[in-house]
Protein backbone atom coordinates (compact mmCIF):
# COMPACT_ATOMS: atom_id res chain seq x y z
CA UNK A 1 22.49 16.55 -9.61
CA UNK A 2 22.08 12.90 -8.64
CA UNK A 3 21.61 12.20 -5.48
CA UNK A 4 23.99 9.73 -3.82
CA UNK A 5 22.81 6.35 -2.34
CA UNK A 6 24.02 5.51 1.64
CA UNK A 7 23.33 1.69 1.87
CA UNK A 8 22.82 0.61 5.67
CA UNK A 9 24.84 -2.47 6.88
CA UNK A 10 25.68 -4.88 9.76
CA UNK A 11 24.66 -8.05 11.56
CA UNK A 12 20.85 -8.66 12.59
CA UNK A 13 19.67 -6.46 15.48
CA UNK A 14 22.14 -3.78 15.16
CA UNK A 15 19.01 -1.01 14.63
CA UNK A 16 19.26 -0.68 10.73
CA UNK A 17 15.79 -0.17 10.29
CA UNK A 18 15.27 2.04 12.96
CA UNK A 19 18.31 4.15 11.72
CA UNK A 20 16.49 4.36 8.25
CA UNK A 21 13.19 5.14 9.82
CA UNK A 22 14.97 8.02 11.73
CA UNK A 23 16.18 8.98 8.28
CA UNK A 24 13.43 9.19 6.43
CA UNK A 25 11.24 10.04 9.06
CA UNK A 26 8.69 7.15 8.83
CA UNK A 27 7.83 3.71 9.62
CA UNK A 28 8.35 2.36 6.33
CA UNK A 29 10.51 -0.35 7.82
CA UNK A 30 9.09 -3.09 10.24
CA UNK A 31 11.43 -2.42 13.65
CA UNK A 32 10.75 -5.14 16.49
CA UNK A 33 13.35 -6.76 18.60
CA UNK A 34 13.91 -9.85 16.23
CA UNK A 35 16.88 -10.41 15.06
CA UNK A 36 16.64 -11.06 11.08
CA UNK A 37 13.71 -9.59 10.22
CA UNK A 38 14.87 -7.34 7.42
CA UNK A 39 15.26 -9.87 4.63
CA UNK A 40 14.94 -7.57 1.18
CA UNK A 41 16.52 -4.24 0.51
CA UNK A 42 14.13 -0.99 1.14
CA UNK A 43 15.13 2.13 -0.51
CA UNK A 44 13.94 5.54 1.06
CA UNK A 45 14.62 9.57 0.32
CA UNK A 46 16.65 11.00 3.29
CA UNK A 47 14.87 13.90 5.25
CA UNK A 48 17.85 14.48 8.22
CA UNK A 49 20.63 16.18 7.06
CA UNK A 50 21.95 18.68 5.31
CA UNK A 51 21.21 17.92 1.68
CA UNK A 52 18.60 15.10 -0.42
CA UNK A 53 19.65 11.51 -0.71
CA UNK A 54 18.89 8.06 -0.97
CA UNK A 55 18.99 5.27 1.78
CA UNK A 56 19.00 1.97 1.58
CA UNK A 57 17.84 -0.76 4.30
CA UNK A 58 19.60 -4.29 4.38
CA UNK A 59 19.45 -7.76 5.88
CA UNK A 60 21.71 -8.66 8.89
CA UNK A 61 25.02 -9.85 7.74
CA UNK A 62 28.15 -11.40 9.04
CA UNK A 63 25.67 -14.75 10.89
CA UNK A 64 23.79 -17.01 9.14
CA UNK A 65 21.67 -17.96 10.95
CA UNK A 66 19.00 -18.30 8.96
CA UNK A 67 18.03 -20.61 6.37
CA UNK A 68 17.43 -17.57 4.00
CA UNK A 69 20.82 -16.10 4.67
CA UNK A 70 22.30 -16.50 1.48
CA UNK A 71 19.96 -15.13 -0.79
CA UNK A 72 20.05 -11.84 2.00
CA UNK A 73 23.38 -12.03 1.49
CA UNK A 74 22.88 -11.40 -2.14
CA UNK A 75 20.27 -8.45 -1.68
CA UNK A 76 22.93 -6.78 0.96
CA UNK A 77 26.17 -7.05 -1.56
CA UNK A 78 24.00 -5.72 -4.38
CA UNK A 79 22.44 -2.47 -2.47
CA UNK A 80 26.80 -2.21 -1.66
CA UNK A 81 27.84 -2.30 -5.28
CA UNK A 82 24.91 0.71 -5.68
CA UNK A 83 26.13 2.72 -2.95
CA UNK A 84 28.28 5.52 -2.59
CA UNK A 85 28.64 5.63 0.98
CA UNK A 86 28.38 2.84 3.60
CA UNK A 87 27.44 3.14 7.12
CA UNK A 88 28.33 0.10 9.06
CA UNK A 89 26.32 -0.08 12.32
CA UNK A 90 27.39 -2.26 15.29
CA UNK A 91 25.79 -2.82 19.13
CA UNK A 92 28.06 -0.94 21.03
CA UNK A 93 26.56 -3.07 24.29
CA UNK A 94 27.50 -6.07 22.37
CA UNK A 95 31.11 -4.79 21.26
CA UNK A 96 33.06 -6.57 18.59
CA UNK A 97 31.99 -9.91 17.52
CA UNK A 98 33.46 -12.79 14.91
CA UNK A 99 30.65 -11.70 12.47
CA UNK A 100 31.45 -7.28 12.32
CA UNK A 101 35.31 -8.55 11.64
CA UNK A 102 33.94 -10.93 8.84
CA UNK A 103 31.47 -8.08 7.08
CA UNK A 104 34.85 -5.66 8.01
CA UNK A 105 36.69 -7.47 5.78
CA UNK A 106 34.20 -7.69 2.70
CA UNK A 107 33.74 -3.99 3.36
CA UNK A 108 37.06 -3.57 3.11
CA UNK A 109 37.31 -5.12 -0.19
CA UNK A 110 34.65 -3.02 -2.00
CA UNK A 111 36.62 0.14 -2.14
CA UNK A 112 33.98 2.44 -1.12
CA UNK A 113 33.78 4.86 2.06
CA UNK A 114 32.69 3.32 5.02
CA UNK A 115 31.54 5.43 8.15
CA UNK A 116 31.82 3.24 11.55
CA UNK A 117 28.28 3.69 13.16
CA UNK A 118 28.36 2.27 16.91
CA UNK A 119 24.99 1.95 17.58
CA UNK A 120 22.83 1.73 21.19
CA UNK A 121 24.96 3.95 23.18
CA UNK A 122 22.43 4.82 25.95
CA UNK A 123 23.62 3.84 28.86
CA UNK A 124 27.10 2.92 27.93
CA UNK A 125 30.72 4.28 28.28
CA UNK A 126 31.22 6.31 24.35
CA UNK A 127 35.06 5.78 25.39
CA UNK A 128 35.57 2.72 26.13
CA UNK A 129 33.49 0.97 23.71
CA UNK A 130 34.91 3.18 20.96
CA UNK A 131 38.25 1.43 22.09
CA UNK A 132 37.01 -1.87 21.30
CA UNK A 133 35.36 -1.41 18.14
CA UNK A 134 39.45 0.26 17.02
CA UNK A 135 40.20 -3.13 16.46
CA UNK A 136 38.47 -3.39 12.59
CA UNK A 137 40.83 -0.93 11.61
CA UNK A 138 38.42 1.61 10.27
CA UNK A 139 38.07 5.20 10.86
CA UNK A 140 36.86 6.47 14.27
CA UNK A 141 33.75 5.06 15.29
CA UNK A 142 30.69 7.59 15.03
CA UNK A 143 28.23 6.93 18.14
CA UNK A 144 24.65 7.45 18.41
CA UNK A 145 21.27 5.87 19.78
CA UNK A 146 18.75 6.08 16.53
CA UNK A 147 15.90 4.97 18.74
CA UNK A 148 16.72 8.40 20.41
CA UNK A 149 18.09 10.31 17.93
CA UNK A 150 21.08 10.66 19.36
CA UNK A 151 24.04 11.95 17.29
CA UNK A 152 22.05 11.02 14.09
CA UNK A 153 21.81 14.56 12.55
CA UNK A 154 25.77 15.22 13.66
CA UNK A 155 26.65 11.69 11.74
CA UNK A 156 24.44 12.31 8.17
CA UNK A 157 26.25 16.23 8.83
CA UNK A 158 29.18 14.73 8.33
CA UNK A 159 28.50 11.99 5.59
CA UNK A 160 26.89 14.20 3.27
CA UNK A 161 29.25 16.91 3.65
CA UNK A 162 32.04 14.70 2.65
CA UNK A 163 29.26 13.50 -0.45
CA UNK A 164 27.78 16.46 -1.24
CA UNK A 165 30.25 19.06 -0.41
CA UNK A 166 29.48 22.65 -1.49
CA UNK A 167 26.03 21.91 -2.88
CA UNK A 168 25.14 20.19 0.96
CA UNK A 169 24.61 24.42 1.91
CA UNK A 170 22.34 24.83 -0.80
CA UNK A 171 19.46 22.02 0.06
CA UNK A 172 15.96 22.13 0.10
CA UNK A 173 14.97 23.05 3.55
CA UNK A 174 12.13 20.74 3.42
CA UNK A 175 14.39 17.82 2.17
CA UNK A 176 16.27 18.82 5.49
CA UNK A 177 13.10 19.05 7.96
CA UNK A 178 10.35 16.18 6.22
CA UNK A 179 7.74 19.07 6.40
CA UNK A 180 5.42 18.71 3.04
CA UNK A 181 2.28 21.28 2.52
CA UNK A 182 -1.04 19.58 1.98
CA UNK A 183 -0.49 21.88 -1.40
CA UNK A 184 2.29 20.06 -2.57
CA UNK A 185 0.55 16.48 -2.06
CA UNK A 186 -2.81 17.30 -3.75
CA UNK A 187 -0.94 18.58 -6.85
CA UNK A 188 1.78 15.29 -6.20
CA UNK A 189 -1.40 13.42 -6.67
CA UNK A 190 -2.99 15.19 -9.49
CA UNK A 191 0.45 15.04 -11.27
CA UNK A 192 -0.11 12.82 -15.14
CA UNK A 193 3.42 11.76 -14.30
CA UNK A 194 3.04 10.25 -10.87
CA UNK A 195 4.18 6.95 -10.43
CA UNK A 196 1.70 4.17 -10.27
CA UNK A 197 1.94 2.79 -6.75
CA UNK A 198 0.79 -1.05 -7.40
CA UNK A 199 0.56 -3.35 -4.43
CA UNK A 200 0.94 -6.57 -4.94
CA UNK A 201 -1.06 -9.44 -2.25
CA UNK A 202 -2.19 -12.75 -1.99
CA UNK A 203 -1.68 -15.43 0.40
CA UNK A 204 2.27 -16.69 1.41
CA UNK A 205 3.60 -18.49 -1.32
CA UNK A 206 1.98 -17.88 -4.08
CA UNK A 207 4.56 -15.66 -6.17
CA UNK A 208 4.15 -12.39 -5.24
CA UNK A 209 7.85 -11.98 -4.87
CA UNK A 210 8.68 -13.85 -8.58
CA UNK A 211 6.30 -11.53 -10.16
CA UNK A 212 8.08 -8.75 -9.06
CA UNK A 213 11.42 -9.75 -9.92
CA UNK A 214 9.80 -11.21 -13.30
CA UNK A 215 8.36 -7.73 -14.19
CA UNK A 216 12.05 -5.28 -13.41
CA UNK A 217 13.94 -8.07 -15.12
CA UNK A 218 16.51 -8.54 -11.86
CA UNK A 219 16.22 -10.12 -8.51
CA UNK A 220 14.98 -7.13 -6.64
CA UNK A 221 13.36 -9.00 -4.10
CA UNK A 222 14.03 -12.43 -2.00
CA UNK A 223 12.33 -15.29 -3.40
CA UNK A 224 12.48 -19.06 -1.28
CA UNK A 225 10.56 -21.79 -1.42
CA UNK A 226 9.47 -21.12 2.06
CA UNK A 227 6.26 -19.36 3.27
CA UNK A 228 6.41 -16.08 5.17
CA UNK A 229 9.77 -14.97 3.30
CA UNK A 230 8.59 -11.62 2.87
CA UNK A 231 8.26 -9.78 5.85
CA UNK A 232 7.91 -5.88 4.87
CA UNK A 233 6.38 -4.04 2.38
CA UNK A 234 8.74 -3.09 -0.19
CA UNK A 235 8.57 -0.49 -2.82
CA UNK A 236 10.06 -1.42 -5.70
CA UNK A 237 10.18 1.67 -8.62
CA UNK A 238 10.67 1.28 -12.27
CA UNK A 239 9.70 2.37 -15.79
CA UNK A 240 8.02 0.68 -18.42
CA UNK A 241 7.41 1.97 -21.66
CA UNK A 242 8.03 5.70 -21.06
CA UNK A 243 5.19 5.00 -17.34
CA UNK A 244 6.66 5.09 -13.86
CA UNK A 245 5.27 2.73 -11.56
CA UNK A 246 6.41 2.01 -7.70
CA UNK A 247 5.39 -2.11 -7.03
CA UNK A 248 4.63 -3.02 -3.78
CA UNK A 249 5.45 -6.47 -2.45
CA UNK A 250 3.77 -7.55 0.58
CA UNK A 251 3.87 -10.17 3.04
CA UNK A 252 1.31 -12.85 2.84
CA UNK A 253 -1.78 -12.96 4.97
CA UNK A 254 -3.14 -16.24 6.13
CA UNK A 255 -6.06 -16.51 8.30
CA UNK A 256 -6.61 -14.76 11.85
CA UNK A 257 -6.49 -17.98 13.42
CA UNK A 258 -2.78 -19.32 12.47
CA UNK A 259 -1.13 -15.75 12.76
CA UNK A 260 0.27 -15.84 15.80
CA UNK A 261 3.30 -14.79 15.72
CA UNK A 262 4.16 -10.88 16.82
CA UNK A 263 6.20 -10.20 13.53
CA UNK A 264 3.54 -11.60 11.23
CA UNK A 265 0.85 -9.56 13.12
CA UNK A 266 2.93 -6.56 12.39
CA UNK A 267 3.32 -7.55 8.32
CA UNK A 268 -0.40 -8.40 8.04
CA UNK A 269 -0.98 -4.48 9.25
CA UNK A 270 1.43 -3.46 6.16
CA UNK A 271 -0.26 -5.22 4.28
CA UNK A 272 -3.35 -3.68 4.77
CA UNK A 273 -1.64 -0.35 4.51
CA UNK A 274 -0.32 -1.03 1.37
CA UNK A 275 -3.26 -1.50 -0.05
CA UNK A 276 -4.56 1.90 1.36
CA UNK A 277 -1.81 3.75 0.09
CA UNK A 278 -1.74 1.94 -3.53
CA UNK A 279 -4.08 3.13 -6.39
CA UNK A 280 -3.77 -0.19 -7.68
CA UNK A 281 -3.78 -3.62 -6.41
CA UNK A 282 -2.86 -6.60 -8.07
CA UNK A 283 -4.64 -10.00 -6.63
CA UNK A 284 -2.03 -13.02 -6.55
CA UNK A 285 -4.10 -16.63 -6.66
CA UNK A 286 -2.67 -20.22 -6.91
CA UNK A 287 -3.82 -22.05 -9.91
CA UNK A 288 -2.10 -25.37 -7.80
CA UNK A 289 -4.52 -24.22 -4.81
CA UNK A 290 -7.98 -23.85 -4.31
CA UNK A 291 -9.58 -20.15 -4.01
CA UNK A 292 -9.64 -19.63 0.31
CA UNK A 293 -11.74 -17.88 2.08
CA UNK A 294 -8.64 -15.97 3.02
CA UNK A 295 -8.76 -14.93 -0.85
CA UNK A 296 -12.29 -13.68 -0.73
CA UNK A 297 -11.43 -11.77 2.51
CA UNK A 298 -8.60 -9.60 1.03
CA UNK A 299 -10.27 -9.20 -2.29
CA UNK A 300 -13.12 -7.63 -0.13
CA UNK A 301 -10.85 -5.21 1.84
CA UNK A 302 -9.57 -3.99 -1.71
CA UNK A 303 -12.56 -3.42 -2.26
CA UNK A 304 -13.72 -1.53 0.58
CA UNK A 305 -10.89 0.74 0.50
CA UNK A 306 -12.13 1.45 -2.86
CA UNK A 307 -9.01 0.45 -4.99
CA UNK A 308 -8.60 -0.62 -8.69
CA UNK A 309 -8.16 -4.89 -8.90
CA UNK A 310 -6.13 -6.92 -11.11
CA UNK A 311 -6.39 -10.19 -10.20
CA UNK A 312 -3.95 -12.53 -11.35
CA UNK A 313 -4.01 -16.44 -11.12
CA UNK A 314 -0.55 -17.65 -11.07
CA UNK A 315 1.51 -20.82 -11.65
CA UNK A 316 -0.84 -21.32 -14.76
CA UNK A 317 1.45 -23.45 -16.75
CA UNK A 318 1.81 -26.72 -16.54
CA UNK A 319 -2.21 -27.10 -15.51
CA UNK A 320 -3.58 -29.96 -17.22
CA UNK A 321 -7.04 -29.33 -19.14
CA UNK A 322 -9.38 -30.59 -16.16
CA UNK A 323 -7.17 -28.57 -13.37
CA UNK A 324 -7.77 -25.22 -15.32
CA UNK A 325 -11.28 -26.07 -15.87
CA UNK A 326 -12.19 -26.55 -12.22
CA UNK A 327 -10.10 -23.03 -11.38
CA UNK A 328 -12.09 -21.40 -14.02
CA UNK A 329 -15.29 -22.64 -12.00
CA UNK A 330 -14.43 -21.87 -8.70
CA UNK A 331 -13.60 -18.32 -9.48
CA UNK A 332 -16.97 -18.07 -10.77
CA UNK A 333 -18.73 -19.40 -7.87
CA UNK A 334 -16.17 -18.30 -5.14
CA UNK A 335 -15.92 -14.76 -6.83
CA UNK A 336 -18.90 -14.04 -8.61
CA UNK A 337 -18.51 -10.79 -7.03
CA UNK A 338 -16.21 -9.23 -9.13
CA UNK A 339 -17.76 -8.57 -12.17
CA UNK A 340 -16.06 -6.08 -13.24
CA UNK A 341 -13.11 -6.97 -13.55
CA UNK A 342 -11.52 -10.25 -15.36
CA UNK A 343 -8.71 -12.67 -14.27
CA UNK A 344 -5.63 -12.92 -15.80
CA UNK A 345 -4.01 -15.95 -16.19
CA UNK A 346 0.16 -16.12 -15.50
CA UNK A 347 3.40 -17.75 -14.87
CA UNK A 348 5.29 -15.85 -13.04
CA UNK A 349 8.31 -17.90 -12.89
CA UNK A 350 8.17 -18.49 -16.88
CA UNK A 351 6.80 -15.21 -17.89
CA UNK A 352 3.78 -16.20 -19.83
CA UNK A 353 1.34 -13.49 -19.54
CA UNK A 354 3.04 -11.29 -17.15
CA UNK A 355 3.42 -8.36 -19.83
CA UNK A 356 0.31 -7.82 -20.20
CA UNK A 357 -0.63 -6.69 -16.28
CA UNK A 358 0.87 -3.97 -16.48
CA UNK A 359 -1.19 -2.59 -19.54
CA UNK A 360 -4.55 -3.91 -17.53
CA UNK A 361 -2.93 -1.92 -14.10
CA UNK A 362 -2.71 1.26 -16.52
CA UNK A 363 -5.97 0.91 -17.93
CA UNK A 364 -7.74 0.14 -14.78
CA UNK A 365 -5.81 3.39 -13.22
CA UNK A 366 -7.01 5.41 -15.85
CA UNK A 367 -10.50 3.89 -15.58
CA UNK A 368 -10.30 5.21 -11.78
CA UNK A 369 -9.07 8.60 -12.44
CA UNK A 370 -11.93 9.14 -14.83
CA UNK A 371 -13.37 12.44 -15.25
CA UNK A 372 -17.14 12.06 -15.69
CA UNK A 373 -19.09 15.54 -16.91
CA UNK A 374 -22.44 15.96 -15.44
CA UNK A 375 -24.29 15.99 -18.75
CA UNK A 376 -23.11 12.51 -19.64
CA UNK A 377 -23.79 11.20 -15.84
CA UNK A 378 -27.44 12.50 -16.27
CA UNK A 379 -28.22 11.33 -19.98
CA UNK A 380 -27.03 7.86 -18.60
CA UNK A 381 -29.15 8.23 -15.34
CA UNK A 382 -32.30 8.69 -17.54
CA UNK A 383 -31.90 5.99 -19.89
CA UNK A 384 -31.50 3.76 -16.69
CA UNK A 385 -34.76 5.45 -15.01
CA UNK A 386 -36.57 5.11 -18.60
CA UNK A 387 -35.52 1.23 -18.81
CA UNK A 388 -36.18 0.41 -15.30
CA UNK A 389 -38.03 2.50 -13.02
CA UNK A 390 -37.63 2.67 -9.05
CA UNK A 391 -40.10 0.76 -6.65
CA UNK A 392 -42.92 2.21 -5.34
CA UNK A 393 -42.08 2.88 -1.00
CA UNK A 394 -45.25 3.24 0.98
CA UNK A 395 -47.45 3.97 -2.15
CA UNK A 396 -45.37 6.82 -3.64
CA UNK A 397 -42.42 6.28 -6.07
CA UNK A 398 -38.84 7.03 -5.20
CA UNK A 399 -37.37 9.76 -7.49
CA UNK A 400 -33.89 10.02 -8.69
CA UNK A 401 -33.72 13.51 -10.07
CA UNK A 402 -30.44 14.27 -11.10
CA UNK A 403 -26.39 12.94 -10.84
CA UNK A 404 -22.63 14.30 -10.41
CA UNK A 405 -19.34 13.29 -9.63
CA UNK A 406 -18.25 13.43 -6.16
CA UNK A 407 -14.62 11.62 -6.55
CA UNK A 408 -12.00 9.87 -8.33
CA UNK A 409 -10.25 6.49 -7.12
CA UNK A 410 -13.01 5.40 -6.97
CA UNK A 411 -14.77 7.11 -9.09
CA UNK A 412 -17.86 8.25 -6.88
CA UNK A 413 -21.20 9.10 -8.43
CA UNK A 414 -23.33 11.19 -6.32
CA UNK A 415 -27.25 11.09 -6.90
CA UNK A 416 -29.94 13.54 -5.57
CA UNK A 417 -33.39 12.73 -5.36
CA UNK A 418 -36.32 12.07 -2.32
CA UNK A 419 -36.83 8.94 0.00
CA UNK A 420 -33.21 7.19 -1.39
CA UNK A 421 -32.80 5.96 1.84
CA UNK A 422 -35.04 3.36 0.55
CA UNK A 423 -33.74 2.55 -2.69
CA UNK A 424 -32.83 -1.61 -2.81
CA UNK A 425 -29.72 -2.34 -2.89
CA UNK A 426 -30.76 -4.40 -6.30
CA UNK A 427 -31.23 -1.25 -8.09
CA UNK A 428 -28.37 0.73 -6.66
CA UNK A 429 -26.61 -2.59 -8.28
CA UNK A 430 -28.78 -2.01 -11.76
CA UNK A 431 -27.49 1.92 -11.57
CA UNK A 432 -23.67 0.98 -10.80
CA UNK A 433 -23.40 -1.38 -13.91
CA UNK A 434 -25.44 0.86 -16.30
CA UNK A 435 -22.39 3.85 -15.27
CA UNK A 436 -19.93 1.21 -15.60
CA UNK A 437 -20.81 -0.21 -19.20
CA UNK A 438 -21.54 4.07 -19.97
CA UNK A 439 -18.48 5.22 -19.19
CA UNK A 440 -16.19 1.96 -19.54
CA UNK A 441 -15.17 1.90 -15.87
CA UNK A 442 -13.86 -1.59 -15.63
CA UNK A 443 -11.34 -3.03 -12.96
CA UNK A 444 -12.64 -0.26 -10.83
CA UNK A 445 -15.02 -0.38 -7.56
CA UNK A 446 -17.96 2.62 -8.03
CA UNK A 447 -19.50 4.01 -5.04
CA UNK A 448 -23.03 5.41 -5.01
CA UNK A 449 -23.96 8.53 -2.89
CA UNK A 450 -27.77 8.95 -2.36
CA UNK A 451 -28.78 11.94 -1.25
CA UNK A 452 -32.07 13.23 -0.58
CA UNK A 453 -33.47 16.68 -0.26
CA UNK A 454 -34.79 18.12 3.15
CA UNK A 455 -38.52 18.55 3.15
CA UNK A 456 -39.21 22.35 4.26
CA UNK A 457 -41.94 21.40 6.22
CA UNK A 458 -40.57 18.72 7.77
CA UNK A 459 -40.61 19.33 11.79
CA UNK A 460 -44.14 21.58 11.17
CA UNK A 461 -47.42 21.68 12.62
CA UNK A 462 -50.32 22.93 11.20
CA UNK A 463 -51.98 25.16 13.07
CA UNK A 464 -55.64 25.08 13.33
CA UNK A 465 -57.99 27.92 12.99
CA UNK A 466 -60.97 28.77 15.80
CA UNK A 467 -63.40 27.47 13.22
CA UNK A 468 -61.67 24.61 12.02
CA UNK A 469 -60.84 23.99 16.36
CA UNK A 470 -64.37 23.53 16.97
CA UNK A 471 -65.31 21.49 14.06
CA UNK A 472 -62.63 18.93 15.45
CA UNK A 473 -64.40 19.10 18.81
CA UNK A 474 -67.69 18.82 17.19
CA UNK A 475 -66.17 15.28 15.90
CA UNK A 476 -64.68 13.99 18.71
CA UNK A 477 -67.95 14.16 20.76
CA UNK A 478 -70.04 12.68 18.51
CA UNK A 479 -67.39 9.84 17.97
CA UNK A 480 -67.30 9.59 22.27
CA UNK A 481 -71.32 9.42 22.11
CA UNK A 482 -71.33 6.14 19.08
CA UNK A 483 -68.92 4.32 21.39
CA UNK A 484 -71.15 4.71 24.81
């Protein structure tokens, strides 16, 4: 049965997101008290209530007061045409204003149900802020406090029964309560079928947003010429070619210094947790810009948190011969790091080249995921020992006797041998490309695990005999009698 779609409405600051964090029980959507800070559409499964469902976030309507308020405008009206239930939230400390009798009356003429939400009712009098809100000429307004929970499982009780009807009784309990076994995620994530979950970063402005819409075919997300439009992570699902994939879009991270700002704080920190939670991560650059320090900085994080890299050098056309050359240069000298993966070159806004990142996420997914036996890992292992051996440390050689797999995204190789503590770092470089050019691991981070055996004796002293007692006595005077 399809599950039906409750899109989440009202002016800025009414507590949308927090509502649709209550629902889905988790912090998907940023929540501070700013008014306007929900700008794109977020789509979340519904854990409260009695039956599964999909809720949607939206920007603040009825006040523009923003100078991105008509393209949120056009996010909100399109997550209403997708809906088959509305819940319109107001302040009940505010009561009615010019802007809930404006979105009233588009409401009004989309034909679908609408459920009066009167939000923030701690501390105020239910009755006689009910009265006031009798004025828009909907039903009975439904009143709860989502920050506490308040009347939020008796409202989606009462939705969803009138959505779901007789199938509400037969839910998934878990659907009802959020609880998920650590079973159910290991074999979520071992799943072939799983969604790709592709986050998409760079700095602000660069086209993160465009590439999204230009890769779904539809303005999914809100694109202006302005930096710092995108404020939350959004997940954006869709198929391609028979492949599910969830995009990411972030917000864009400058540098430390000129975040100041308590909302852009807050979007840097989902940034970062997007690319935690993503298995891939596609790199935006600016061909019109040069490559920032900034750049190098999140590149490294990916890196660190061990995740597949596309990186992806946008606003391509239009370069003239000498720009593309110098781009082509700094990337090698700025990020001569990332060898193993190669930059592809876009448009986001024209299309050119944007089909083919998805095929390079895919294949650098699957390069991640790799399953590598033990027999392979150790016939590649020799041939690298046989073509370069270790250094000698302290006079004796190091000795790397014998590799297996330890992990998937990233693929970890795990080595056992004695003294690897002291291994350079240039050869643990020399053993990560041999595996990679083995096994075809490209796009892909590798981490090495050196692990060295523990010496039985280690901790021991040898205990003399009588004879051999005296014969070290013996020594020591005549050594005392040379000196005087």
């Amino acid at each position: 049965m399809k599950q039906p779609v409750i899109a989440l409405v009202g002016r800025p600051n009414v507590g949308k997101s927090t509502l649709f964090n209550r629902l889905t029980r988790t912090r998907d959507a940023l929540v501070a008290d700013f008014p306007g800070l929900t700008r794109d559409r977020q789509y979340g499964v519904g854990r409260l209530g009695p039956g599964p469902y999909v809720v949607v976030d939206t920007g603040g309507l009825g006040e523009p007061d923003d100078v991105t308020y008509h393209h949120m405008q056009r996010q909100a009206l399109r997550a209403l045409d997708e809906a088959d239930a509305i819940l319109f939230l107001v302040d009940a400390r505010v009561g009615v204003t010019p802007g809930d009798e404006t979105l009233t009356r588009e409401l009004r003429q989309r034909g679908k149900r609408v459920w009066l939400v009167m939000n923030k009712i701690d501390g105020v009098d239910v009755d006689v802020a009910g009265a006031d809100f009798h004025s828009l000429g909907l039903d009975r307004p439904r009143a709860i406090a989502a920050v506490q929970g308040r009347g939020v499982r008796q409202l989606m009780d009462a939705v969803l029964g009138d959505l779901l009807g007789d199938d509400a009784d037969t839910a998934d309990p878990d659907a009802e309560t959020g609880i998920e076994t650590d079973d159910e995620d290991e074999a979520e994530d071992e799943a072939p079928d799983r969604p790709i979950d592709v986050a998409i970063i760079g700095r602000p402005n660069v086209g993160k947003s465009t590439l999204i819409n230009r890769l779904i075919g539809e303005e999914r997300v809100l694109v202006y010429d302005m930096p710092g439009t995108t404020r939350d992570a959004i997940r954006v699902p869709f198929e391609r070619d028979g492949r599910a994939f969830t995009l990411i879009d972030t917000a864009g991270v400058r540098r430390r210094s000129r975040v100041s700002d308590g909302v852009e704080k807050f979007s840097v920190i989902k940034t970062l947790q997007a690319i935690e939670s993503a298995q891939v991560v596609i790199m935006v650059l600016d061909a019109q810009q040069e490559i920032s320090e900034q750049d190098a900085h999140l590149i490294g994080h990916t890196i660190d948190s061990g995740r597949g890299l596309v990186l992806a050098v946008n606003k391509w056309d239009g370069l003239v011969p000498e720009n593309r050359e110098r781009i082509r240069r700094e990337l090698e000298v700025k990020l001569g790091f990332l060898d193993f993966t190669r930059p592809r070159f876009i448009s986001a806004l024209h299309g050119t080249g944007v089909g083919r990142l998805l095929e390079e996420v895919a294949h650098v997914y699957a390069a991640a995921r790799k399953e590598l036996s033990t027999p392979a890992l150790n016939r590649v292992l020799e041939e690298a020992l046989t073509a370069h051996q270790p250094p000698l440390v302290r006079g004796r050689r190091i000795k790397l006797r014998y590799a297996h797999q330890g992990g998937k995204n990233p693929p970890t190789i795990v080595i056992h041998g004695n003294q690897t503590d002291a291994l350079p770092d240039a050869y643990r470089r020399f053993l990560i490309n041999r595996f990679r050019q083995a096994f075809k691991l490209h796009g892909t981070p590798i981490r090495l695990e050196l692990r060295t055996g523990e010496n039985p004796f280690a901790g021991r002293r040898n205990k003399l005999t009588p004879r051999q007692q005296r014969k070290r006595e013996r020594v020591v005077s005549r050594r005392r009698k040379a000196k005087k």
